[in-house]
Protein backbone atom coordinates (compact mmCIF):
# COMPACT_ATOMS: atom_id res chain seq x y z
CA UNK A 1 242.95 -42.42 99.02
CA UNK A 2 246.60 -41.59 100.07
CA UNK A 3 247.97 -39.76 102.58
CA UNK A 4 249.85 -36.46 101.94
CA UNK A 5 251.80 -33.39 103.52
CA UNK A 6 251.20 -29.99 102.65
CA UNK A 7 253.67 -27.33 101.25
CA UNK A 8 254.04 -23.29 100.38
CA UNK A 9 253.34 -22.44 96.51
CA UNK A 10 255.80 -19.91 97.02
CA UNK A 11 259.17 -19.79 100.01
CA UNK A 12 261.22 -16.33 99.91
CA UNK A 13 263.79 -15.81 102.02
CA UNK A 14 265.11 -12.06 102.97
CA UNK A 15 269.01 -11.99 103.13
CA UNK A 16 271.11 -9.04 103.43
CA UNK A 17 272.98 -8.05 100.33
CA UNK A 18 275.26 -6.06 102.20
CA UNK A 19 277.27 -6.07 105.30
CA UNK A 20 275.81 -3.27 107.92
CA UNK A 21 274.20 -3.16 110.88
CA UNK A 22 270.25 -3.76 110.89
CA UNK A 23 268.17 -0.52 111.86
CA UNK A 24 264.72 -0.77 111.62
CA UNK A 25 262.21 -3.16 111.41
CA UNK A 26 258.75 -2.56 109.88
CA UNK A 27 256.36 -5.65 110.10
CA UNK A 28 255.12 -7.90 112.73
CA UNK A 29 256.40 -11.19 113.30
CA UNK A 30 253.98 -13.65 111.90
CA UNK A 31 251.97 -11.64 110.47
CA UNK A 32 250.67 -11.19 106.68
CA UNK A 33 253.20 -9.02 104.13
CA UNK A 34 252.28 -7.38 101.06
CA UNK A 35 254.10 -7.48 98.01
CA UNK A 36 256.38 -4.29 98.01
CA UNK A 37 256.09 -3.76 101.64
CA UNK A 38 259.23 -2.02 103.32
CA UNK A 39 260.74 -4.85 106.29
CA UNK A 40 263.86 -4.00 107.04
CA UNK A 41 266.69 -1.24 107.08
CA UNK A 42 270.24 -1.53 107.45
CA UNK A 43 272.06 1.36 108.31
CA UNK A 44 272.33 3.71 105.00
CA UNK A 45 274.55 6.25 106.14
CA UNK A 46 277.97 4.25 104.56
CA UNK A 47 276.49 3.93 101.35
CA UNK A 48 275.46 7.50 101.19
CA UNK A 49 278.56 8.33 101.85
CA UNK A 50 279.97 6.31 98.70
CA UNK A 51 276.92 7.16 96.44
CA UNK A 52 277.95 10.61 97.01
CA UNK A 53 281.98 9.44 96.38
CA UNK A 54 280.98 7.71 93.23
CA UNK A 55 279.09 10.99 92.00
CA UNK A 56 282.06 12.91 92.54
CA UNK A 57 284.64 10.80 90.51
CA UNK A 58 281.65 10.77 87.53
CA UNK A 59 281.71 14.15 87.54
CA UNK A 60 285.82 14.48 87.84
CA UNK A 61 285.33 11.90 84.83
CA UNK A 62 283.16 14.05 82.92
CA UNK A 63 285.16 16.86 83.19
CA UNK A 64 288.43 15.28 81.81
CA UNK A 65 286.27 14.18 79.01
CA UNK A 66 284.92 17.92 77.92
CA UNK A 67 288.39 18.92 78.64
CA UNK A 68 289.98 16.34 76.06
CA UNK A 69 287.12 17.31 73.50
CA UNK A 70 287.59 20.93 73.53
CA UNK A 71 291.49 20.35 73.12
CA UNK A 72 293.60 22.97 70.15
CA UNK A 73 296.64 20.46 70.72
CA UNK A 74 295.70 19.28 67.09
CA UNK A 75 295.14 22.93 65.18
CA UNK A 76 298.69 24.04 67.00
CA UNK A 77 300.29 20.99 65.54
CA UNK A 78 298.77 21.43 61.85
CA UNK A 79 299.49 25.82 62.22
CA UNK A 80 302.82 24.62 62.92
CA UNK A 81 303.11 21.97 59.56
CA UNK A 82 301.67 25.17 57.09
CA UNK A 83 304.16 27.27 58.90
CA UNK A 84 306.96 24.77 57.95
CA UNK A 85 306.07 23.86 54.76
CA UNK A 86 305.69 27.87 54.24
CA UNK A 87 309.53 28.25 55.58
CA UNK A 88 310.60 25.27 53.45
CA UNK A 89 309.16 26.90 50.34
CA UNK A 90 310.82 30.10 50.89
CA UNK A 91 314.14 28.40 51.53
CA UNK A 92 313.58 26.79 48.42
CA UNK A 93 313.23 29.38 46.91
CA UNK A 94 316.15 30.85 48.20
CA UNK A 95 318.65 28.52 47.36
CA UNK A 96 317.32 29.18 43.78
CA UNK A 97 317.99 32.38 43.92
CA UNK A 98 321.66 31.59 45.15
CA UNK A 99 322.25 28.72 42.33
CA UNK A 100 321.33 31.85 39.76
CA UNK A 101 323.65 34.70 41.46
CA UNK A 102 326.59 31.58 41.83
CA UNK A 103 325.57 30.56 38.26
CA UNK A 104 326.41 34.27 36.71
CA UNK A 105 329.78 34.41 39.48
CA UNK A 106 328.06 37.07 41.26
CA UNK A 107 327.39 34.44 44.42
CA UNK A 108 329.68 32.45 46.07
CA UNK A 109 329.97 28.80 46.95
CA UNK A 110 329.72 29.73 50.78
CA UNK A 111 326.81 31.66 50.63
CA UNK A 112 325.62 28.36 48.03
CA UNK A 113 325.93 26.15 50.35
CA UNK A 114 324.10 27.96 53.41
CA UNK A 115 320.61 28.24 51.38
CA UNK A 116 320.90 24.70 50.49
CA UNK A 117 322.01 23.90 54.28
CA UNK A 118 318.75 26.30 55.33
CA UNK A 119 316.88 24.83 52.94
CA UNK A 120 317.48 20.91 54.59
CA UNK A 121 317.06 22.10 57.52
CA UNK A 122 313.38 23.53 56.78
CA UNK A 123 312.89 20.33 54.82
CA UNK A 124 313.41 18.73 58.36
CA UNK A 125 311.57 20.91 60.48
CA UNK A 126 308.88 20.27 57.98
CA UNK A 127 308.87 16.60 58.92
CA UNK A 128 309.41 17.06 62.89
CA UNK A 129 305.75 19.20 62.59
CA UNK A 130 304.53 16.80 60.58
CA UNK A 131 305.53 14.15 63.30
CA UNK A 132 304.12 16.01 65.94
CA UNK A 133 301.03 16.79 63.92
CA UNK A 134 300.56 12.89 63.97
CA UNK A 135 301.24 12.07 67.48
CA UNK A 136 298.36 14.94 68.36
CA UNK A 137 295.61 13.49 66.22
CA UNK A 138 296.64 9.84 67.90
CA UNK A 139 296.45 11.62 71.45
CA UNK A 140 293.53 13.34 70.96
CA UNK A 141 291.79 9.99 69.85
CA UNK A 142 293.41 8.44 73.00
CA UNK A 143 292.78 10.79 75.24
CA UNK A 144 288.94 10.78 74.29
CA UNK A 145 288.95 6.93 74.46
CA UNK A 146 290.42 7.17 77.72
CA UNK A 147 287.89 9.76 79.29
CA UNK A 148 284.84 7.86 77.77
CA UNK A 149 286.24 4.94 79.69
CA UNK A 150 286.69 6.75 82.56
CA UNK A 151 282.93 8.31 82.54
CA UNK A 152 281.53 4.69 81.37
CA UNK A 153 283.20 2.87 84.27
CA UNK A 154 282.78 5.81 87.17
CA UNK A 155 279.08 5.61 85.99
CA UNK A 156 279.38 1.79 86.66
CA UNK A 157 280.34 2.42 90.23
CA UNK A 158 277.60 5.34 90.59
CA UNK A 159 275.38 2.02 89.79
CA UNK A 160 277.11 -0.09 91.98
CA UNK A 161 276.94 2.39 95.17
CA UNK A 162 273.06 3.10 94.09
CA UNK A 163 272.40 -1.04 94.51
CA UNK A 164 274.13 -0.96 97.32
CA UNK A 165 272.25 1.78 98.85
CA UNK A 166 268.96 0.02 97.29
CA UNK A 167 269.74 -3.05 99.46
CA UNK A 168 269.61 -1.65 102.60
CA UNK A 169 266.49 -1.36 102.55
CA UNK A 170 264.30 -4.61 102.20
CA UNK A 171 261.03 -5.08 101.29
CA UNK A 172 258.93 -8.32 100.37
CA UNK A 173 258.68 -9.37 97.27
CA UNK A 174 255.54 -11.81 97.33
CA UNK A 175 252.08 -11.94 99.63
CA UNK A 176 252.07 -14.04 102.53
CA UNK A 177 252.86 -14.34 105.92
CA UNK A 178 256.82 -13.83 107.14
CA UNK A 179 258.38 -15.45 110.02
CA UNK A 180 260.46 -14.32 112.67
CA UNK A 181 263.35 -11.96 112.34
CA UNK A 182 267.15 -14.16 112.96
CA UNK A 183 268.95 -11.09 114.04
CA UNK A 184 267.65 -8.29 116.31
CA UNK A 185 268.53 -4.34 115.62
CA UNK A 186 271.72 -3.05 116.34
CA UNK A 187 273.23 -6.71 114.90
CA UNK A 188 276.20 -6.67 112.06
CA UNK A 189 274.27 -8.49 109.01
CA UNK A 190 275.45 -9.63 105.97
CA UNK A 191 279.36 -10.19 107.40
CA UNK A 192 280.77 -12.80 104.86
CA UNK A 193 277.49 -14.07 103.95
CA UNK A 194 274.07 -13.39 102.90
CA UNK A 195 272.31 -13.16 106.23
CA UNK A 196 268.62 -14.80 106.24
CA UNK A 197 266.70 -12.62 108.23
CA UNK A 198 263.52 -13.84 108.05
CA UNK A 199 261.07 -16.15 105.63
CA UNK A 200 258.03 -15.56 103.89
CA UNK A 201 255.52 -18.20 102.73
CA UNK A 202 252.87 -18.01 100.16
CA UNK A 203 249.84 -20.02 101.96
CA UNK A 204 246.95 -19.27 99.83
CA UNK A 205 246.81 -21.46 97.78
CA UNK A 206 248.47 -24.26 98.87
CA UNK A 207 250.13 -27.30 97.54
CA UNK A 208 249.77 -30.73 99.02
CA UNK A 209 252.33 -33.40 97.59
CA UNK A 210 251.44 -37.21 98.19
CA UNK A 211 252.98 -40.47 96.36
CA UNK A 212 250.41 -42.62 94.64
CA UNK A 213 250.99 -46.06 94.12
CA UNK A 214 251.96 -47.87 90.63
CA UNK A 215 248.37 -49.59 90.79
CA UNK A 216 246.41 -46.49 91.71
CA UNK A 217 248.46 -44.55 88.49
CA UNK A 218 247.06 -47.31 86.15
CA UNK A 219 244.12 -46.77 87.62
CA UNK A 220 244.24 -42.59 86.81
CA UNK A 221 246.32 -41.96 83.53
CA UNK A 222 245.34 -38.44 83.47
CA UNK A 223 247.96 -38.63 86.57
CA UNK A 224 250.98 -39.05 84.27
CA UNK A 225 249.76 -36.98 81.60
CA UNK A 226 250.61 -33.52 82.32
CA UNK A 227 252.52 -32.06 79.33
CA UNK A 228 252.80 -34.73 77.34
CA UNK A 229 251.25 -33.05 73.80
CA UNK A 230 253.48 -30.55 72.65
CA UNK A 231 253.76 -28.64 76.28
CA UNK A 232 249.88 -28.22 76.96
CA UNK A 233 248.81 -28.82 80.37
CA UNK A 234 246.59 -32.15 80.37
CA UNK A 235 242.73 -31.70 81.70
CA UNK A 236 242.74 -30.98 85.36
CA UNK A 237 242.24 -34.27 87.75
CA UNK A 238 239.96 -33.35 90.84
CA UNK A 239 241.43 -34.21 94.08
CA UNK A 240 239.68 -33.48 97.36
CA UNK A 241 241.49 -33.37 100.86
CA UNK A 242 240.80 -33.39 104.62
CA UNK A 243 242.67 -33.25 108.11
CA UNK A 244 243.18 -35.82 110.15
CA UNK A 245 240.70 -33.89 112.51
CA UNK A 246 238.01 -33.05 109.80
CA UNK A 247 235.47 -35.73 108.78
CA UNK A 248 235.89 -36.16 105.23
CA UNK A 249 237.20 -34.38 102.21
CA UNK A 250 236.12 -30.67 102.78
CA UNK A 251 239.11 -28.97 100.49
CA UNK A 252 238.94 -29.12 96.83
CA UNK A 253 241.26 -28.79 94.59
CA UNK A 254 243.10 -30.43 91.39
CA UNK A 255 246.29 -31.88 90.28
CA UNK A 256 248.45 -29.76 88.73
CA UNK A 257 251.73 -31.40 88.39
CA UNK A 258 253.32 -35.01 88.82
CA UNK A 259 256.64 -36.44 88.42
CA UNK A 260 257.77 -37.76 84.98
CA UNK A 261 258.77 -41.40 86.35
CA UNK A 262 257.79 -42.93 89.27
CA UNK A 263 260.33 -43.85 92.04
CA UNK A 264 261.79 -47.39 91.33
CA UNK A 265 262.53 -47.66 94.60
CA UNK A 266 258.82 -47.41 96.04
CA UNK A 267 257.22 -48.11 93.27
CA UNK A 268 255.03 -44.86 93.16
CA UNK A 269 254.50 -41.48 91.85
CA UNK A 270 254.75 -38.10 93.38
CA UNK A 271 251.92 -35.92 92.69
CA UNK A 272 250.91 -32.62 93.71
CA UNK A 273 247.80 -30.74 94.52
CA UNK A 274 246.68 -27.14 94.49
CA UNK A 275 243.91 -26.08 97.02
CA UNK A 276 242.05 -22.68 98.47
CA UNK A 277 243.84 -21.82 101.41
CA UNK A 278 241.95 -18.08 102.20
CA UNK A 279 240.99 -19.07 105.46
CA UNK A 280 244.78 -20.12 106.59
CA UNK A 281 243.45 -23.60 107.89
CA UNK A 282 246.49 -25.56 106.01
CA UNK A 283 249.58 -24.81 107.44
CA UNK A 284 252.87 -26.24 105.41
CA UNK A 285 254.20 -29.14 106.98
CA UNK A 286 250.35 -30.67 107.59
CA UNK A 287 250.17 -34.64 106.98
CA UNK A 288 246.57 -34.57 105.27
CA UNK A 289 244.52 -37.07 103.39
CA UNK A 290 243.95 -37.30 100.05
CA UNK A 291 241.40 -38.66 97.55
CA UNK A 292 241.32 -38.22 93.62
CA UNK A 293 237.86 -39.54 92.10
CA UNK A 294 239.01 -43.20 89.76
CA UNK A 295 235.38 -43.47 88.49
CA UNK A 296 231.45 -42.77 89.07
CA UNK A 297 228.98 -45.36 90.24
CA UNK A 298 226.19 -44.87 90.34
CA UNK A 299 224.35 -47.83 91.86
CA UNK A 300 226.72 -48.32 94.42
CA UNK A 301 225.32 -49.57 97.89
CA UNK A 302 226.66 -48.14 101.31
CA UNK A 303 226.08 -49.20 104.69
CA UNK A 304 226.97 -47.46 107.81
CA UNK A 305 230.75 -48.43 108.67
CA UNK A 306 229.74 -49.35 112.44
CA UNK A 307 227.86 -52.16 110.98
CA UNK A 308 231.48 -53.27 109.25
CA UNK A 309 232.65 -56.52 111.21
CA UNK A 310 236.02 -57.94 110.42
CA UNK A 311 237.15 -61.72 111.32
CA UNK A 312 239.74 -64.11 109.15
CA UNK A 313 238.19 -64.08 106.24
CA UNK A 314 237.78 -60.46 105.71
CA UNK A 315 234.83 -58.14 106.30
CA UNK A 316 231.42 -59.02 106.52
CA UNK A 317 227.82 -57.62 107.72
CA UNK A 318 225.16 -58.99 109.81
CA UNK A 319 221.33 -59.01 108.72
CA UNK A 320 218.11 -59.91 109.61
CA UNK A 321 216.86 -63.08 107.54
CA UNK A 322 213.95 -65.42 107.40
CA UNK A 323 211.64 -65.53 110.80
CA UNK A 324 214.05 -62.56 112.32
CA UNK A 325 217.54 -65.00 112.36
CA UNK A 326 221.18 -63.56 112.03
CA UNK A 327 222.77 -63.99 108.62
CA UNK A 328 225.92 -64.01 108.31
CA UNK A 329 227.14 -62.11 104.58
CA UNK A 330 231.21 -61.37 103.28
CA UNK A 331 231.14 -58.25 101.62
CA UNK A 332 234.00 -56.04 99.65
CA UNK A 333 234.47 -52.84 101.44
CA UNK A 334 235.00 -50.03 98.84
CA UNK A 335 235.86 -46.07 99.44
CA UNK A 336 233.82 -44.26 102.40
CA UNK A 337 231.82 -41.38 101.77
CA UNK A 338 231.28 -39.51 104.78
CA UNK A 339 230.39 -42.11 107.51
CA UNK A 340 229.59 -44.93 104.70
CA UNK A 341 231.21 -47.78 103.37
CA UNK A 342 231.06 -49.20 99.89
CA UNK A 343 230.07 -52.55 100.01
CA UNK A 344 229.83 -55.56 97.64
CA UNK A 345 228.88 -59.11 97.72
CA UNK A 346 225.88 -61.13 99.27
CA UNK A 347 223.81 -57.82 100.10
CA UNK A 348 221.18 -56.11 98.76
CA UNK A 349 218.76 -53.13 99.22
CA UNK A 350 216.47 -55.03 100.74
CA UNK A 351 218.60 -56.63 103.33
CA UNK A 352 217.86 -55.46 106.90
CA UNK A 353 221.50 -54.96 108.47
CA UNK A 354 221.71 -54.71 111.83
CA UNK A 355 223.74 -51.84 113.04
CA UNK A 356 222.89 -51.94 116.97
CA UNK A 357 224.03 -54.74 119.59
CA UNK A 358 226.72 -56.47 117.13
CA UNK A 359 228.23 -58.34 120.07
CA UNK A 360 224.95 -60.01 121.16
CA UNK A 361 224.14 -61.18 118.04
CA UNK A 362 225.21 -64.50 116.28
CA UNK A 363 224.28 -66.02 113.42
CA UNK A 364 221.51 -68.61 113.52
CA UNK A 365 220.17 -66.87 116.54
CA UNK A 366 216.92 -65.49 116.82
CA UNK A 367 216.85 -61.61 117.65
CA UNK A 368 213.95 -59.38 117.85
CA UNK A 369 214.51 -56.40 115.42
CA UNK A 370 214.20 -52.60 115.86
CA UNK A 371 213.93 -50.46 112.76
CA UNK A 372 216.52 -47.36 113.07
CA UNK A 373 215.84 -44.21 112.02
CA UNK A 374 218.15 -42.97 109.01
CA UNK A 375 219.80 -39.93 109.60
CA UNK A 376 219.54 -37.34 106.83
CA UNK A 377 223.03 -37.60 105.64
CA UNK A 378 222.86 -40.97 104.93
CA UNK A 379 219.59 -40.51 103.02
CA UNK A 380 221.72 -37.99 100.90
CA UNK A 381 224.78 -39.68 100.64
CA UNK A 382 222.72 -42.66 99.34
CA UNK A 383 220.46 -41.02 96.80
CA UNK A 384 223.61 -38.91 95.35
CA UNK A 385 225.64 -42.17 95.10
């Protein structure tokens, strides 16, 4: 048995994402939340307003784009290269004409050397459109690279604005029961932080964590072994738990995780215990007790812990001997079971122990004894024990 202190399986807190002021509020405080269930709104009507902005520079974007596509810049610039090198072959042409007439002195050198001059100077015209034809093709690539951009990152900030807009409005995002709200409507949230707002807690089930001592681990290996062969969970261990108020272990549950070394400090191991919680009894933050089952006896012998007396030498019980005379017998308390002890040492089933009027009697002394009646628990805790 150890004592323990129970925790949530599951702690969300709500925070604002973004900086407004809080609106509406849609739950009770304290009260149970469902998965998906709207909680709170923060004023939308900014992030509308940029949505809407970011729409309008995606389309603006998308526009430039089909513009770019559907540009002639690079059939002008290629018309204009067949129309030079058509000029340049007629000039060519030409100046072979001239050369002939000059050849046969009916030409002169003048009029020779303007085809050839007309003739360079098509021959560089050719290579300007040529140039030009380049620069248009390189353009047009640019230019579509540079509106795909363009559309690719105003689409980002359509996204951006959209998650914006998405966070104003807060839902929960696991069952269980939420807290109190931090800041009232009308209040600026999310100003240079992530504003909690509230907490929810995942109560059902429930974990209870509890250190176990070095001897009680050596005791329970299963304790240590969760994981160990190639990642599969090790059998469950049974645990069983009660309040300080209850009587007994009403809650059961099983182990389902513990720590891979134990505190060298303390000398103990942190374990942890999953439990039905559907009737909200266990609250996190209970202290509770603890017990995980070490091994099954089945002649064990329990007395009532009443008769239980304790002096320097431990615990002992009181029976009825020989010609009705106190005996004094040292006995080995074990675990209790409801209100029963385990007991060993000088006792048997046939011992009568006396359970009434422990301060009168005295051992040696003669008493007169009084059979008690059994009550049915103990009747039922002894027969299943």
């Amino acid at each position: 048995e150890f004592s323990g202190m129970t925790q949530p399986v599951e702690t969300v807190e709500i925070r604002a994402r973004v900086k407004g002021f809080l609106k509406e509020r849609h739950f009770q405080e304290g009260a149970e939340v469902k998965q998906g269930q709207l909680l709170l709104v923060i004023d939308e009507e900014t992030f509308q307003i940029q949505l809407d902005a970011a729409k309008t520079r995606h389309k603006e974007a998308e526009a430039a784009l089909q513009q770019a596509t559907v540009s002639r810049a690079r059939e002008v610039a290629k018309a204009q290269v067949s129309l030079s090198e058509a000029q340049l072959q007629l000039a060519r042409q030409e100046e072979q004409r001239i050369l002939g007439l000059y050849q046969r002195k009916i030409s002169t050198e003048a009029e020779m050397d303007q085809a050839a001059a007309t003739r360079k100077a098509k021959e560089a015209e050719l290579a300007s459109a040529k140039a030009n034809f380049d620069q248009a093709v390189a353009t047009y690539d640019t230019s579509i690279l540079t509106c795909q951009a363009q559309v690719e990152s105003a689409g980002i900030a359509v996204r951006n604005a959209q998650l914006d807009l998405s966070y104003c409005r807060m839902a929960a995002p696991i069952d269980g029961r939420i807290s109190r709200v931090n800041f009232d409507i009308g209040n600026l949230v999310g100003d240079g932080e992530s504003s909690v707002l509230a907490t929810i807690v995942r109560m059902d089930p429930i974990y209870a964590y509890a250190t176990v001592s070095e001897s009680d681990v050596m005791r329970t290996p299963a304790l240590t072994q969760f994981g160990a062969s190639q990642g599969k969970a090790a059998s469950p261990v049974s645990v069983e738990l009660g309040l300080a108020s209850q009587e007994g272990f009403p809650s059961q549950g099983q182990i389902d995780y513990s720590d891979p070394s134990l505190d060298s400090g303390t000398g103990t191991l942190r374990v942890r215990g999953v439990f039905r919680n559907s009737d909200r009894l266990l609250l996190p933050g209970m202290f509770v007790r603890m017990r995980v089952p070490v091994a099954e006896r089945i002649d064990a012998l329990l007395v009532p812990e009443r008769a239980l007396g304790t002096d320097q030498s431990g615990q002992y019980l009181l029976v009825v001997g020989a010609n009705n005379k106190v005996e004094y017998r040292p006995v080995r308390t074990g675990v209790a079971v409801d209100n029963l002890r385990v007991v060993e040492g000088q006792i048997t089933t046939s011992d009568r122990i006396i359970v009434e009027g422990l301060l009168r009697a005295r051992p040696g002394a003669e008493v007169t004894p009084m059979p008690a009646a059994a009550p049915a628990e103990v009747t039922a805790a002894t027969t299943s024990s």
